[in-house]
Protein backbone atom coordinates (compact mmCIF):
# COMPACT_ATOMS: atom_id res chain seq x y z
CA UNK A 1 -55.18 11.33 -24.44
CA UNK A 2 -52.39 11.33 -27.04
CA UNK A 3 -52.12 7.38 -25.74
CA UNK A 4 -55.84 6.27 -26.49
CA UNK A 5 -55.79 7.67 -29.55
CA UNK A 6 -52.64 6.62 -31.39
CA UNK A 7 -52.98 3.25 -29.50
CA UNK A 8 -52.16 0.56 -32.48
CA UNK A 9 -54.89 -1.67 -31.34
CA UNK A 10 -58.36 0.83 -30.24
CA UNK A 11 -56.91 4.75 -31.10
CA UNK A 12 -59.46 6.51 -33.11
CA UNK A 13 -55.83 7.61 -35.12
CA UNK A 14 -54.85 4.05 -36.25
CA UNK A 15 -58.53 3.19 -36.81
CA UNK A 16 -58.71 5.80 -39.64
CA UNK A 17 -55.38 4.46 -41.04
CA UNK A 18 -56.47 0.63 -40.79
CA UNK A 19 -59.35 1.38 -42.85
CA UNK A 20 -57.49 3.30 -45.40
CA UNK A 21 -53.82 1.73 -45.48
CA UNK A 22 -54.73 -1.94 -43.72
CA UNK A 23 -51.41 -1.68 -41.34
CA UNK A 24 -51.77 0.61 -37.94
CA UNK A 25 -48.72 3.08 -37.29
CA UNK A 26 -47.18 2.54 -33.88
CA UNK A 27 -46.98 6.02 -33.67
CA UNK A 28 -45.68 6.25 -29.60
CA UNK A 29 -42.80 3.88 -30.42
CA UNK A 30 -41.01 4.81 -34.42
CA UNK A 31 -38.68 7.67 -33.46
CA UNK A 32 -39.77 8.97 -37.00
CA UNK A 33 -43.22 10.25 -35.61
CA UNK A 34 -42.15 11.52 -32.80
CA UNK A 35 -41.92 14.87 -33.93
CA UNK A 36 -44.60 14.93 -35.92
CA UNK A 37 -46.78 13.86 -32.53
CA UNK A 38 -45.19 16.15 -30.38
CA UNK A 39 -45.87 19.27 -32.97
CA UNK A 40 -49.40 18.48 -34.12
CA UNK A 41 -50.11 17.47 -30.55
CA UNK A 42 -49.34 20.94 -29.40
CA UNK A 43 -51.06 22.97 -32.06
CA UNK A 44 -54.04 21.06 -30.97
CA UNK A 45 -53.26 21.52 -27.20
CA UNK A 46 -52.33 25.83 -27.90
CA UNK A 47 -55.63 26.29 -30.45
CA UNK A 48 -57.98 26.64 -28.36
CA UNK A 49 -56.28 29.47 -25.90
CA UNK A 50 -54.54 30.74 -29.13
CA UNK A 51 -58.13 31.45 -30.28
CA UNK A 52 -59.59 33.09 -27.75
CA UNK A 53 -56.48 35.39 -27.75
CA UNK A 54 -56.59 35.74 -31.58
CA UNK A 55 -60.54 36.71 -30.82
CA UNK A 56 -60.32 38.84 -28.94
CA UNK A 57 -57.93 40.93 -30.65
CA UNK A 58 -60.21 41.09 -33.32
CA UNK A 59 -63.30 42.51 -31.20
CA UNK A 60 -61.21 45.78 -31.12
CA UNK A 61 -60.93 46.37 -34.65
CA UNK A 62 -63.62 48.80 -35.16
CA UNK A 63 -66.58 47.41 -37.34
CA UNK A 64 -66.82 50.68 -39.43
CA UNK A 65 -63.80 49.90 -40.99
CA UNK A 66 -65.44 46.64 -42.66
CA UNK A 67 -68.61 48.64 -43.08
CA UNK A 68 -66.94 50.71 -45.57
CA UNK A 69 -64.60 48.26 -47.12
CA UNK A 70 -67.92 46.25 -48.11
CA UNK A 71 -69.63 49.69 -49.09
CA UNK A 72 -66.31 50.25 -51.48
CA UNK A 73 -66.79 46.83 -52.87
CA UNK A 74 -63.90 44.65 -51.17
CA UNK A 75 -64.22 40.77 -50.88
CA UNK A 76 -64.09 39.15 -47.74
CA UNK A 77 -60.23 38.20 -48.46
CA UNK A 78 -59.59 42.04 -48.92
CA UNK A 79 -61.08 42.94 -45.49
CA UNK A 80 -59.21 39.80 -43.92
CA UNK A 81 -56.19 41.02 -45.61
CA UNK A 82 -56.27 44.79 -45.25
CA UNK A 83 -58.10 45.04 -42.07
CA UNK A 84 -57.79 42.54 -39.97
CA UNK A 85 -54.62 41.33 -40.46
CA UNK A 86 -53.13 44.78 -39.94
CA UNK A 87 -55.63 45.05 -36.97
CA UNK A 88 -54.23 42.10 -35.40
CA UNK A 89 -50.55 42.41 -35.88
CA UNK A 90 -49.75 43.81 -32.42
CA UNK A 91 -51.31 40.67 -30.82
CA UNK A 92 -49.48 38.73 -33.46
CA UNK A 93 -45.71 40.39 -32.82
CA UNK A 94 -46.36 39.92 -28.53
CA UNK A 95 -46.91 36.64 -28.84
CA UNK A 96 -44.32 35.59 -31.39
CA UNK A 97 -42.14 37.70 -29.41
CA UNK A 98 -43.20 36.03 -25.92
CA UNK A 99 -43.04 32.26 -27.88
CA UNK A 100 -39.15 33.04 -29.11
CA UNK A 101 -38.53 33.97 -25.79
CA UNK A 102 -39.19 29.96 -24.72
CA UNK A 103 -37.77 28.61 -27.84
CA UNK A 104 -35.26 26.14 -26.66
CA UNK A 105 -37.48 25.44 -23.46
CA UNK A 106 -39.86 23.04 -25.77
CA UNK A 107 -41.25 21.84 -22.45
CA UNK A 108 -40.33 18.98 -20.31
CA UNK A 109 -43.65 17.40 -18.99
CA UNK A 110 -45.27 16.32 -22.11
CA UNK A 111 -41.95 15.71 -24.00
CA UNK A 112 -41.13 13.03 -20.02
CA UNK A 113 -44.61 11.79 -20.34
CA UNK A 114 -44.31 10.94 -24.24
CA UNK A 115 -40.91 9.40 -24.04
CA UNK A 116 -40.01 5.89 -24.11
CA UNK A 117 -36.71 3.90 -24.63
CA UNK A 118 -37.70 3.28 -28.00
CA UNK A 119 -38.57 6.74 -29.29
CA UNK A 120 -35.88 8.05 -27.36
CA UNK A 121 -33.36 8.87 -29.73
CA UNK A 122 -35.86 11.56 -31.25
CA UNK A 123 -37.45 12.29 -28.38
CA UNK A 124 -34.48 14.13 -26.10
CA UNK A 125 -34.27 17.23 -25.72
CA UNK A 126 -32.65 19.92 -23.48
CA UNK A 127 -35.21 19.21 -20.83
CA UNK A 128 -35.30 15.57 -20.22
CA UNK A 129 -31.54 15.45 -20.80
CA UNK A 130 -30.71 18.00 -18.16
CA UNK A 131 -33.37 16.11 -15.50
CA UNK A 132 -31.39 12.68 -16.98
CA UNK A 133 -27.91 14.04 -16.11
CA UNK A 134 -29.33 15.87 -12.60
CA UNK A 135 -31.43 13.84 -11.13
CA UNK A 136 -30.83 10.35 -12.50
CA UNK A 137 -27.56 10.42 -13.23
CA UNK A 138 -26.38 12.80 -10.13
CA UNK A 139 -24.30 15.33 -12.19
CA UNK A 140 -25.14 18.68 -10.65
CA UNK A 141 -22.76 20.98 -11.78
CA UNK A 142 -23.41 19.72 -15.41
CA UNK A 143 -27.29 19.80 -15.54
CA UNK A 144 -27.42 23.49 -13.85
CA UNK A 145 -24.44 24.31 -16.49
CA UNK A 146 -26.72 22.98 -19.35
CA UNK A 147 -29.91 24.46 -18.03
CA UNK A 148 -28.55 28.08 -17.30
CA UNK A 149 -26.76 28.15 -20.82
CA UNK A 150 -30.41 27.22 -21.85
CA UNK A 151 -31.94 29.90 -20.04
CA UNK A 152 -29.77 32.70 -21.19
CA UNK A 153 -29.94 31.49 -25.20
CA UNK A 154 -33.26 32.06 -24.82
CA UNK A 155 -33.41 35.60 -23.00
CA UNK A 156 -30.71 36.53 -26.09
CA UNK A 157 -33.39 35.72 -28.37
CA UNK A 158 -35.93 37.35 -26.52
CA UNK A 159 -33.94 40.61 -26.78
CA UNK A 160 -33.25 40.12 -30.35
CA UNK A 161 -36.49 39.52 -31.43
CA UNK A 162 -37.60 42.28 -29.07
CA UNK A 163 -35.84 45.03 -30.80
CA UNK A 164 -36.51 43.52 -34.49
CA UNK A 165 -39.85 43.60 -33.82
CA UNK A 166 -39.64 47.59 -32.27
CA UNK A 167 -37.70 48.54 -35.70
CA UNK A 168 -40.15 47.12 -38.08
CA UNK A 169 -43.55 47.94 -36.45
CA UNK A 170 -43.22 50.11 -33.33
CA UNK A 171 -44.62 46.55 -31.23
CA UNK A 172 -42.45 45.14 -28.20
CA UNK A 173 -42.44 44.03 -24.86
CA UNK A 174 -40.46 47.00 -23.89
């Protein structure tokens, strides 16, 4: 999807910019955007889950509480900010919590399938180096090395951010 829509020549993307710059943005191939793709691409991908989460944690807040904020007089931005914030932090800690815990694992498939030879100096990561080195390349010992040093940065910050989050709010995975 990404493809078809930053495509220079048809993508609804470049479209938008023809009409308001006049040049399209080869977006897939300038190692400058690659970030930028890969990032806005996955806040689009995560929304829609990350909503239904962020929903549902909301349905439990109990709808007296905003009942008598309104009867007291408080603007909508006071009940978003007093009650449902606070309501939702919980949610909010597990999944930051459970999101640090795969920080440096920014995912291989859609990092592969985005990659080209002239993006790639932006575009490598840990990943797609490791599968390089391993499977292209042959160098066993190296690419378990690399991905097991991976793997155990990120359970240390799991169990960091793990017991910050028990000391400031009583919310953990354990």
């Amino acid at each position: 999807m990404l493809l078809i829509f930053l495509s220079p020549q048809t993508g609804m993307v470049n479209l938008a910019v023809t009409w308001i710059r006049g040049e399209p943005i080869h977006f897939m191939t300038e190692p400058g955007w690659f970030k930028s793709v890969y990032v806005l691409s996955g806040v689009w991908q995560q929304m829609g889950w990350s909503s239904i989460i962020y929903l549902a944690a909301l349905t439990a807040i109990d709808p007296q509480l905003h009942e008598a904020a309104r009867v007291d007089g408080a603007s909508r931005w006071q009940r978003i900010w007093h009650i449902n914030l606070p309501g939702i932090m919980p949610t909010i800690t597990i999944l930051l919590i459970l999101n640090m815990g795969s920080l440096l694992s920014v995912g291989f498939e859609k990092v592969y399938l985005m990659q080209n030879s002239l993006n790639m100096a932006a575009s490598d990561v840990i990943a797609t180096h490791v599968y390089r080195k391993g499977i292209v390349d042959g160098q066993y010992s190296y690419s378990a090395a690399v991905g097991l040093f991976n793997n155990v940065i990120n359970f240390m910050l799991l169990i960091v951010v793990n017991r910050a989050a028990r000391k400031m709010n009583d919310t953990s995975l354990w």
